[in-house]
Structure formats: structure tokens, C-alpha cells
C-alpha atoms as a PDB file:
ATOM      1  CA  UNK A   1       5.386   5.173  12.893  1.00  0.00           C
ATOM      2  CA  UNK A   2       8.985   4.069  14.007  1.00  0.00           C
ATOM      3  CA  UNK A   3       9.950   2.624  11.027  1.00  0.00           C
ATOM      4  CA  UNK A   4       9.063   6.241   9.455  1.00  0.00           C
ATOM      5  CA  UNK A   5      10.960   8.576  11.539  1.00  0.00           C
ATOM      6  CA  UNK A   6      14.089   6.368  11.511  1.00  0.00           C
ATOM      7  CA  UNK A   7      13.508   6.521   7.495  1.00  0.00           C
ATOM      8  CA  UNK A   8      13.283   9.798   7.212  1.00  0.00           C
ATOM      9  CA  UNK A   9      16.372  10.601   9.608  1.00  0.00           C
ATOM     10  CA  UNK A  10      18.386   8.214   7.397  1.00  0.00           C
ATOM     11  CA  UNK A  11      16.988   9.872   4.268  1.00  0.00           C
ATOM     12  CA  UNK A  12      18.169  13.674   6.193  1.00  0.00           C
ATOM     13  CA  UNK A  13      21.834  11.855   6.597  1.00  0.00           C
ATOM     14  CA  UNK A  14      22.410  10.379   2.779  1.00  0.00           C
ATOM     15  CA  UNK A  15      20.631  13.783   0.751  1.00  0.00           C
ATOM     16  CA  UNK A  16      21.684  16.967  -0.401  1.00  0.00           C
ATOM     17  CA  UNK A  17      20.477  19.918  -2.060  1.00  0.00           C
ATOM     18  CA  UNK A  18      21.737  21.683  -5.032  1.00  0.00           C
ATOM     19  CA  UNK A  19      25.118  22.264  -4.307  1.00  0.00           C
ATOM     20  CA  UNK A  20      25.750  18.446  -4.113  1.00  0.00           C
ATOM     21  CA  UNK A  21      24.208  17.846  -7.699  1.00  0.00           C
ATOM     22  CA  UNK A  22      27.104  17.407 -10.091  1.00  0.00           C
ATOM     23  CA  UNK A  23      24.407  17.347 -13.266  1.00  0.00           C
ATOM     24  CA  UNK A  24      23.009  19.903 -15.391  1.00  0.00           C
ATOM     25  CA  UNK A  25      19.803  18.683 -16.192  1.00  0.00           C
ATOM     26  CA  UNK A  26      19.002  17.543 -12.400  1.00  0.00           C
ATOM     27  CA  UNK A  27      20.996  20.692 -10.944  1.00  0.00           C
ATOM     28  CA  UNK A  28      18.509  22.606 -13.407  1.00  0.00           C
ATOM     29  CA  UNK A  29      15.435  20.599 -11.941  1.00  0.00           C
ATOM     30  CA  UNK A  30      16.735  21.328  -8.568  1.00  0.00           C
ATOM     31  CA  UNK A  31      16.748  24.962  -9.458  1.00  0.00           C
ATOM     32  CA  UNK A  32      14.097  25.884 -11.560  1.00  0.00           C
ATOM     33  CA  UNK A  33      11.590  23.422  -9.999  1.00  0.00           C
ATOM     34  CA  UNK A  34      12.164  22.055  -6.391  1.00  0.00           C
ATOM     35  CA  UNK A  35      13.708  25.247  -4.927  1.00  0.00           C
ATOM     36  CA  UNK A  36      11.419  27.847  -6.774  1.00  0.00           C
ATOM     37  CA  UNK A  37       8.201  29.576  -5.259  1.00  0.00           C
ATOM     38  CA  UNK A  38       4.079  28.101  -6.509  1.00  0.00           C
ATOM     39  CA  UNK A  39       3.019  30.465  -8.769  1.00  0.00           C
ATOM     40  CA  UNK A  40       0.532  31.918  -6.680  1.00  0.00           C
ATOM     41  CA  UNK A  41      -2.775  31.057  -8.495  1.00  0.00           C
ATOM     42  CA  UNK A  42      -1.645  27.587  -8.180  1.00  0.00           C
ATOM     43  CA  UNK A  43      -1.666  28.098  -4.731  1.00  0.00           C
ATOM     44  CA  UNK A  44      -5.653  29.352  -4.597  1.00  0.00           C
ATOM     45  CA  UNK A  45      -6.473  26.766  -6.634  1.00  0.00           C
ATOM     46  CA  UNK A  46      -4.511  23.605  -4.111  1.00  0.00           C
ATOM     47  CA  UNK A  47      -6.506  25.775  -1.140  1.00  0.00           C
ATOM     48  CA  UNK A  48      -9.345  25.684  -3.186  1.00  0.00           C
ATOM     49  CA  UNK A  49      -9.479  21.582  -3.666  1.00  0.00           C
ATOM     50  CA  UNK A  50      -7.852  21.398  -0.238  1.00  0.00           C
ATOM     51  CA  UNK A  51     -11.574  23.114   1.049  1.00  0.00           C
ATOM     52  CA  UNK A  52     -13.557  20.801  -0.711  1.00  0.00           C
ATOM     53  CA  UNK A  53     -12.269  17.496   0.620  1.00  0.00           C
ATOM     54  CA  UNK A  54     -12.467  18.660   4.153  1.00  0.00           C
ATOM     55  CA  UNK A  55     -15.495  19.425   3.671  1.00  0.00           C
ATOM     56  CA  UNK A  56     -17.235  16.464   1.562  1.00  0.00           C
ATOM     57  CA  UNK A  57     -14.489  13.738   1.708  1.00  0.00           C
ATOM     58  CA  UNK A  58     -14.342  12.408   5.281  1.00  0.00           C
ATOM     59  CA  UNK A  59     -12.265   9.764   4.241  1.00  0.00           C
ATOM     60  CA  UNK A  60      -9.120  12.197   3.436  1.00  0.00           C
ATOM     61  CA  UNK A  61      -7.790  13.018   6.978  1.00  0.00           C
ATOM     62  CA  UNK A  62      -4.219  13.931   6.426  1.00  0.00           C
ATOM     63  CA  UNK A  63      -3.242  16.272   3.606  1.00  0.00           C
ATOM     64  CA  UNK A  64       0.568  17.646   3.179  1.00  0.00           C
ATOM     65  CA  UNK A  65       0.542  20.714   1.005  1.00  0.00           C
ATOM     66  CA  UNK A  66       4.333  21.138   0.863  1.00  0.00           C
ATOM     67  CA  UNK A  67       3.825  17.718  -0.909  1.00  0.00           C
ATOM     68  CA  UNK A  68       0.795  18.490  -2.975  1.00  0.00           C
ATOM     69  CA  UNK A  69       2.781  22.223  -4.143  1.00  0.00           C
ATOM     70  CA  UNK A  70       6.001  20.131  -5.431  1.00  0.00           C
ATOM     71  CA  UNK A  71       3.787  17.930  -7.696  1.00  0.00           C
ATOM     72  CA  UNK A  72       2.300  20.834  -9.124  1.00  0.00           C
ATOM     73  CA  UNK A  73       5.728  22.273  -9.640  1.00  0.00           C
ATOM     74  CA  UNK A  74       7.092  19.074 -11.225  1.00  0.00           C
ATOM     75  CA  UNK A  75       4.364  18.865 -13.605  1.00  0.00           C
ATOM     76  CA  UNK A  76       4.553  22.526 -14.264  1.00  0.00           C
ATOM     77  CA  UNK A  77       7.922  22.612 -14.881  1.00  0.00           C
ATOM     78  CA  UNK A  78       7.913  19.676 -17.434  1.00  0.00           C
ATOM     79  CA  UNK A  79       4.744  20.493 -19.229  1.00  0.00           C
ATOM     80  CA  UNK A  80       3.224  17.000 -20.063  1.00  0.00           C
ATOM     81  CA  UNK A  81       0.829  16.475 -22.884  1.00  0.00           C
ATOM     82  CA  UNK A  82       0.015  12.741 -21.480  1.00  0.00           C
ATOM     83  CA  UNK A  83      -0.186  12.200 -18.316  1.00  0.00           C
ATOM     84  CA  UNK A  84      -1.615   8.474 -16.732  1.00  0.00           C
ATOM     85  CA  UNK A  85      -2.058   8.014 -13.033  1.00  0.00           C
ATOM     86  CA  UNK A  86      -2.605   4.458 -11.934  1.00  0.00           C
ATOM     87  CA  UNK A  87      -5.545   3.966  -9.268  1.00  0.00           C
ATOM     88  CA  UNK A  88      -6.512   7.418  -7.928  1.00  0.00           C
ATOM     89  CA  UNK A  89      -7.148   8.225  -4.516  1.00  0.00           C
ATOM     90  CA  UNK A  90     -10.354   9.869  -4.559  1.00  0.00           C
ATOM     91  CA  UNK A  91      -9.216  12.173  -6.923  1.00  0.00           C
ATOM     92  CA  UNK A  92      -6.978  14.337  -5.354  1.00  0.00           C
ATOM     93  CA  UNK A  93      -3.910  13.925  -6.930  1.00  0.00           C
ATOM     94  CA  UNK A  94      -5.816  13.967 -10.462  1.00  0.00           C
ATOM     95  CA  UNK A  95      -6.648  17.500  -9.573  1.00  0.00           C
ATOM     96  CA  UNK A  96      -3.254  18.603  -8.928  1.00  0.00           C
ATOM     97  CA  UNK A  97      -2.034  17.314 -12.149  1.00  0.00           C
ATOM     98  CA  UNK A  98      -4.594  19.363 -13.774  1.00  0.00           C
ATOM     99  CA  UNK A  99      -3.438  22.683 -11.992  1.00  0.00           C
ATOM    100  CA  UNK A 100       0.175  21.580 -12.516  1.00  0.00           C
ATOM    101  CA  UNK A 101      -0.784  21.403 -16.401  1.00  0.00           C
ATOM    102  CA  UNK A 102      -4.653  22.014 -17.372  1.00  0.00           C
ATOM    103  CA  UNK A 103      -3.693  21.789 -21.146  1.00  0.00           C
ATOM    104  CA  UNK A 104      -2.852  18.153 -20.609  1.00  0.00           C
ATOM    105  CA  UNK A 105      -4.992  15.182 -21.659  1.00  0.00           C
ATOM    106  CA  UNK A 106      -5.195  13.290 -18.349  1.00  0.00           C
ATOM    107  CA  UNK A 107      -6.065   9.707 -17.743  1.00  0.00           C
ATOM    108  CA  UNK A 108      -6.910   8.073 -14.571  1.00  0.00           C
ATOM    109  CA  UNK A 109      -7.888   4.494 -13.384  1.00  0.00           C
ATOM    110  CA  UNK A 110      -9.781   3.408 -10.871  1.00  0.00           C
ATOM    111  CA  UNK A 111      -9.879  -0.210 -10.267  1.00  0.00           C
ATOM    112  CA  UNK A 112     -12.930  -1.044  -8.471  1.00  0.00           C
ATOM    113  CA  UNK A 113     -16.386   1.525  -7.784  1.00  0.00           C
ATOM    114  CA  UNK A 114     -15.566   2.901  -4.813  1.00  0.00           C
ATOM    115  CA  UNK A 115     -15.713   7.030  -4.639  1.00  0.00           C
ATOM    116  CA  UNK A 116     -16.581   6.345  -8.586  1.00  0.00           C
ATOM    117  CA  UNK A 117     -19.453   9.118  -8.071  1.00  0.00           C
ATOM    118  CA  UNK A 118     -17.688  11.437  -6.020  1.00  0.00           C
ATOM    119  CA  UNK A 119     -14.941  11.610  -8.251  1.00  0.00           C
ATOM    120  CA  UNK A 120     -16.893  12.512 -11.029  1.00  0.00           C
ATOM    121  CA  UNK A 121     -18.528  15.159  -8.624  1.00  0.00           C
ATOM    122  CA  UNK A 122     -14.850  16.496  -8.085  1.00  0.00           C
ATOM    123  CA  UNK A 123     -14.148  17.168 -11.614  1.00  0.00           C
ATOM    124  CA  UNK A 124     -17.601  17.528 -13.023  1.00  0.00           C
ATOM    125  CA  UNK A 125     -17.406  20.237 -10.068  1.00  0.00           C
ATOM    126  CA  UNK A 126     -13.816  21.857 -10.744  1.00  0.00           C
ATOM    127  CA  UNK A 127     -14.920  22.028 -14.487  1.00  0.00           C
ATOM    128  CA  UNK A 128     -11.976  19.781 -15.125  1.00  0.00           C
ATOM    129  CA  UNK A 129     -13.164  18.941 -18.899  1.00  0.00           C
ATOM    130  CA  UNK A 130      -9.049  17.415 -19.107  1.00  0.00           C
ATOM    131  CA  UNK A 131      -9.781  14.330 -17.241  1.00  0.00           C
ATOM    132  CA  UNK A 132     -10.668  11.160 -18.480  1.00  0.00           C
ATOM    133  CA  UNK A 133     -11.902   8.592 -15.701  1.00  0.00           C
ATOM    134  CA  UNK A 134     -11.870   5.195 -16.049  1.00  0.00           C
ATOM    135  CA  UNK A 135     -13.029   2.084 -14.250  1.00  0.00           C
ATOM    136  CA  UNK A 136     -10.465  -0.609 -15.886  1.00  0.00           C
ATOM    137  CA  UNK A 137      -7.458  -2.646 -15.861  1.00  0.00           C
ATOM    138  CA  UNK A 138      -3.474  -1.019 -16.991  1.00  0.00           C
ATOM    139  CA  UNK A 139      -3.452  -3.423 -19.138  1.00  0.00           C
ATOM    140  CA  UNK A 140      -6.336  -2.413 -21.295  1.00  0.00           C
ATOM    141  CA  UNK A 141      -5.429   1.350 -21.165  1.00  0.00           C
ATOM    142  CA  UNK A 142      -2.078   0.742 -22.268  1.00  0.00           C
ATOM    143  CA  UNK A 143      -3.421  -0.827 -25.623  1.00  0.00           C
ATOM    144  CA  UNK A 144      -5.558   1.977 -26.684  1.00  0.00           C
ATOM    145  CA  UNK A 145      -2.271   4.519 -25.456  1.00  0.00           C
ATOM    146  CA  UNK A 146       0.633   4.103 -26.791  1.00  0.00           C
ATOM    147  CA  UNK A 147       2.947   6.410 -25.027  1.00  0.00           C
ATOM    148  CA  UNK A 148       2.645   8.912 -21.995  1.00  0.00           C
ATOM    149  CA  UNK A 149       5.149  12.206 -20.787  1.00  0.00           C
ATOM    150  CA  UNK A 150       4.391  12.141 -17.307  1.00  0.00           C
ATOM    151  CA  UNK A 151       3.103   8.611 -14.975  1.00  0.00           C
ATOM    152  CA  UNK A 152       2.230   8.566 -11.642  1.00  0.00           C
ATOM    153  CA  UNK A 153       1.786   5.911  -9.694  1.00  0.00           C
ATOM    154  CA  UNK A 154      -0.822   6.661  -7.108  1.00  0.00           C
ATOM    155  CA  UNK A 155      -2.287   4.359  -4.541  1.00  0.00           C
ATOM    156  CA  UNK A 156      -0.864   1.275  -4.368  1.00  0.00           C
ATOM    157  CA  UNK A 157       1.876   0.571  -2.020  1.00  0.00           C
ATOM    158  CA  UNK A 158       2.840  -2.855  -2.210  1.00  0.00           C
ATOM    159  CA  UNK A 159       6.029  -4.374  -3.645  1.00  0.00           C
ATOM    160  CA  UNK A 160       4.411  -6.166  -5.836  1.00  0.00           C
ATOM    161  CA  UNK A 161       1.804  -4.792  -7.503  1.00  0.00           C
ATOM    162  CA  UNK A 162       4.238  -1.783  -7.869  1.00  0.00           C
ATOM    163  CA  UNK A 163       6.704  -3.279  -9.626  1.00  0.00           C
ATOM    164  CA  UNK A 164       4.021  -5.241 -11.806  1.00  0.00           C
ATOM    165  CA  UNK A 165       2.973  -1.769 -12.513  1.00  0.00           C
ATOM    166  CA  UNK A 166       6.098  -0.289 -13.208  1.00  0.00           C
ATOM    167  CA  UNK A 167       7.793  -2.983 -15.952  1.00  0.00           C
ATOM    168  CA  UNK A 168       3.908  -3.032 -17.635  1.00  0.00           C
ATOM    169  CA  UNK A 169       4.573   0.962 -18.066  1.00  0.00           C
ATOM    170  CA  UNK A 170       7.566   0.480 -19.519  1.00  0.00           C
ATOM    171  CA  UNK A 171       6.129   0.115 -22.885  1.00  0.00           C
ATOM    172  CA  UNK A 172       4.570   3.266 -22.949  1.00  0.00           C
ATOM    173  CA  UNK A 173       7.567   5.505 -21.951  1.00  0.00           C
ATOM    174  CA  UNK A 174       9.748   7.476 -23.956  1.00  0.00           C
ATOM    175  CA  UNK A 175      12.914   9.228 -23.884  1.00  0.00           C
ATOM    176  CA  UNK A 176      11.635  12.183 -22.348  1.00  0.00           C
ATOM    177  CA  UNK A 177       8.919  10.586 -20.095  1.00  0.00           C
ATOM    178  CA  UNK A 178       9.111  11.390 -16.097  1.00  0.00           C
ATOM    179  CA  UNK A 179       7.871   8.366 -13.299  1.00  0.00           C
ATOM    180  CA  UNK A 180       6.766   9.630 -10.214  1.00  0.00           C
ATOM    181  CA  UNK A 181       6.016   6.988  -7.333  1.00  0.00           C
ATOM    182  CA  UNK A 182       4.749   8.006  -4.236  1.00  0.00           C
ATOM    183  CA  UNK A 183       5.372   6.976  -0.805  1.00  0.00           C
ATOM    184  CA  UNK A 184       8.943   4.920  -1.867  1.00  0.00           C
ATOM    185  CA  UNK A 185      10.038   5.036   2.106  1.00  0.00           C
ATOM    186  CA  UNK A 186       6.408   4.280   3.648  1.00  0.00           C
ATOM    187  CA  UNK A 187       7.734   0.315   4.285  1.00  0.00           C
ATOM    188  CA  UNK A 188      10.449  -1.669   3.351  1.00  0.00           C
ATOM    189  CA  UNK A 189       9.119  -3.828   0.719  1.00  0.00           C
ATOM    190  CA  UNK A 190       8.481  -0.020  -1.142  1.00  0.00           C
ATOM    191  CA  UNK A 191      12.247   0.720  -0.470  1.00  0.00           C
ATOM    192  CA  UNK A 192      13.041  -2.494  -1.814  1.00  0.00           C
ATOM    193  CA  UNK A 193      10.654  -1.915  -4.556  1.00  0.00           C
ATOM    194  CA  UNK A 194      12.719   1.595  -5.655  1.00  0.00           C
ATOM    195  CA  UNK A 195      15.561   0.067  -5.201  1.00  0.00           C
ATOM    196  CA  UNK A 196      14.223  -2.595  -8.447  1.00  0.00           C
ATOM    197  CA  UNK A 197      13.313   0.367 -10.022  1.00  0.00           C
ATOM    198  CA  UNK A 198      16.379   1.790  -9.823  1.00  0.00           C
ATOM    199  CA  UNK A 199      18.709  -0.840 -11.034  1.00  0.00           C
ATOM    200  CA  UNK A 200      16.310  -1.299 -14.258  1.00  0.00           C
ATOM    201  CA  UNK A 201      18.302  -1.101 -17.368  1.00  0.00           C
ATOM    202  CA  UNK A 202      15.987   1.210 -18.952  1.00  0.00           C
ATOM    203  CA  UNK A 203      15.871   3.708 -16.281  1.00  0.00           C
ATOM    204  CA  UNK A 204      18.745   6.739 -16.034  1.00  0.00           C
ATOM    205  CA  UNK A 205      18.272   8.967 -13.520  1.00  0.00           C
ATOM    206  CA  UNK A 206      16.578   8.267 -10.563  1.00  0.00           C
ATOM    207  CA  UNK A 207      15.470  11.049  -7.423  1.00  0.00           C
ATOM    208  CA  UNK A 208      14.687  10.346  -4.164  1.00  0.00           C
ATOM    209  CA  UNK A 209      12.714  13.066  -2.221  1.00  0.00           C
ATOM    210  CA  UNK A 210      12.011  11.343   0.151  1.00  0.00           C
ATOM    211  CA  UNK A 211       7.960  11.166  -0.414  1.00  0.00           C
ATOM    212  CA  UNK A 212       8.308  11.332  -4.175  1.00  0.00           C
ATOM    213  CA  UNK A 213      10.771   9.092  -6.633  1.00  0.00           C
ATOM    214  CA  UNK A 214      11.257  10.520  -9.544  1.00  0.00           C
ATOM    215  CA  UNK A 215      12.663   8.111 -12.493  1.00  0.00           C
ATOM    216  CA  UNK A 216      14.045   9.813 -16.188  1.00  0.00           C
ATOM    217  CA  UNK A 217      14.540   7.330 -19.086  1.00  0.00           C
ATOM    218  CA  UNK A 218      17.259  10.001 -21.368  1.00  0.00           C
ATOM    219  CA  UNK A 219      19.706   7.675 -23.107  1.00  0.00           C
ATOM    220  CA  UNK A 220      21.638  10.650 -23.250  1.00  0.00           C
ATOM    221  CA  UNK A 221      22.406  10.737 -19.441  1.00  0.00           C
ATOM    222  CA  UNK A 222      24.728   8.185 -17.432  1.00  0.00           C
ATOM    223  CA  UNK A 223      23.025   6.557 -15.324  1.00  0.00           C
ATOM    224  CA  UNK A 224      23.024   8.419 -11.491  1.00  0.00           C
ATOM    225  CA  UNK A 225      20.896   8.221  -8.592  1.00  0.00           C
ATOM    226  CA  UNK A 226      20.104  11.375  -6.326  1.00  0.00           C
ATOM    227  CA  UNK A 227      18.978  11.696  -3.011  1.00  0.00           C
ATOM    228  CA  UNK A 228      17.271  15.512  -2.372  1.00  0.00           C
ATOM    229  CA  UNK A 229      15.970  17.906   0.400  1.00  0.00           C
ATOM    230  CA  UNK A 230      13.326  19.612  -1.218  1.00  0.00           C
END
């Protein structure tokens, strides 16, 4: 809990919003993304899903909906047509990708059986026809995939397995394809972790808000790190 608080007051001290952004494309981000209003059907849809796990997932305690709206924004605002998230947690996340973008072909792994069933419940249940579940290893996704726009890493919050994640997912990015990790200042092997992440050759631009890092691969950016209020 301490080590939390004192992260996030730290965090408070080194960001900034827009004004301290000295490029377009994030300034734009910032702008058009971050700082803008949900549309509001997105909205009754999150309150929607937000219902249904309080009502048939007991293990979901704790949900933050200011952090739940900016994913749907980010994916919104960058419109993937690929999108892999590596071991879902119970599904929730999934379904915010879909509102963020239902046109996208989602893929989601799940590395051992548990929730399997009420997972598929979720989407079979949401009509979320988008979604393709899968009980399997990265490495055997990333074979039959070649690339993906948008990649978030989900569940797992440990240094290593992160970064294992991370270099494997290289292979499949592009120019244009967005990271998002969550939870990169819940410890300090996952700050030391970003930090990796950061100082990868292959990644640009990276943003810290503070429950989300975002990482951009665009050879046609120098390389900058930002740390934002959102």
C-alpha cells in the first residue's frame, strides 16, 4: 500500500499535462484522446459490463472506471484492426477493447482453465462475435499472426515474465503498432521492468500514465519518454 502512494506522489511530481508536451503526435494524443469526453454510448456500455461482474464475478472486487474509460478512448482513438491481449483477467479488459473498437478482430489468451466458461459466458452473453478466445501459449499465437496494431499486456505483473513477453512481441509489431502495459508502478521489479522497455532500441516513444504505459515503435519519431496526468 506504501510503496503505492509514495509511487504515485512521485509520479504527481515528475508529470505534466499537455502544455509540457513539446510533440505533435503525443501533444495530439494528449488532446484528442486523454483529455477528451467518452462518447456517451461507450459509457452505457462500460456501466453495462461494470453490472454484470458485480453481479456474477465475485472474484472482481475493485474496478476503476476512470481507468477502464481511457482504454476505451485509446483504442478508440487509434482504431486497431488487430488487437492481442496476453492472459485476460476474466475478461474484462477484452470487453473494453471491443467497445473501444467492435470492428476489430480481437485475440485473447488464457493460459490455464480457470474462468474458461465464464468468459465465454461474458462474450457469448455481450454478443461479442469479435473475440477469439484461446487457451494457449504466445508463442504459438504469434506463429499463426504475424503482426498486430494494438497489444496489451494484461495480467501478469512480474518482471520477468513481462519482459519475456514483451521482446517475444516484438516480432509482431509494426511501425504503427501501440503497447499498452498495465500496472508499470504496482512494484518495483514492474518499474524496473518499464524502465527495460523503455531503453529498447526498437521502441520510440514511451508514456507513462501512471496505471497505463503506453510504448510507439514510429521510426519517424526521436526517441522521447513522457510522463502524463490524465
Amino acid at each position: 500500500m506504501w510503496f503505492k502512494i509514495t509511487s504515485y506522489f512521485l509520479f504527481l511530481l515528475k508529470s505534466t499535462n499537455k502544455h509540457g508536451v513539446h510533440s505533435p503526435y503525443v501533444y495530439n494524443l494528449v488532446t484528442n484522446c486523454f483529455n477528451i469526453k467518452t462518447a456517451t454510448s461507450k459509457k452505457q456500455k462500460l456501466v453495462t459490463i461494470i453490472n454484470y461482474f458485480k453481479k456474477n464475478n465475485s472474484e472482481i472486487t475493485d474496478i476503476s472506471k476512470k481507468q477502464a474509460l481511457l482504454l476505451i478512448r485509446i483504442v478508440s482513438y487509434f482504431k486497431p484492426k488487430s488487437i492481442l491481449e496476453l492472459e485476460t483477467s476474466f475478461g474484462f479488459n477484452t470487453v473494453l477493447l471491443s467497445i473501444g473498437n467492435p470492428k476489430a478482430a480481437i485475440t485473447t489468451i488464457k493460459n490455464s482453465n480457470t474462468s474458461l466458461k465464464k468468459i465465454e459466458a461474458l462474450f457469448y452473453n455481450f454478443k461479442l462475435s469479435n473475440i477469439t478466445l484461446l487457451n494457449d501459449c504466445l508463442k504459438n499465437v504469434l506463429i499463426n499472426n504475424s503482426q498486430f496494431d494494438l497489444v496489451l499486456f494484461d495480467k501478469n505483473h512480474q518482471k520477468t515474465i513481462l519482459l519475456n513477453n514483451f521482446n517475444e512481441c516484438l516480432a509482431a509489431s509494426h511501425n504503427d503498432s501501440v503497447f499498452i502495459f498495465k500496472a508499470i508502478n504496482s512494484s518495483k521489479g514492474m518499474q524496473k521492468a518499464w524502465e527495460e522497455i523503455k531503453n529498447n532500441p526498437k521502441v520510440t516513444i514511451t508514456i507513462n500514465t501512471y496505471f497505463y504505459g503506453i510504448v510507439f515503435f514510429r521510426t519517424e519519431q526521436a526517441k522521447q519518454h513522457f510522463t502524463i496526468r490524465v
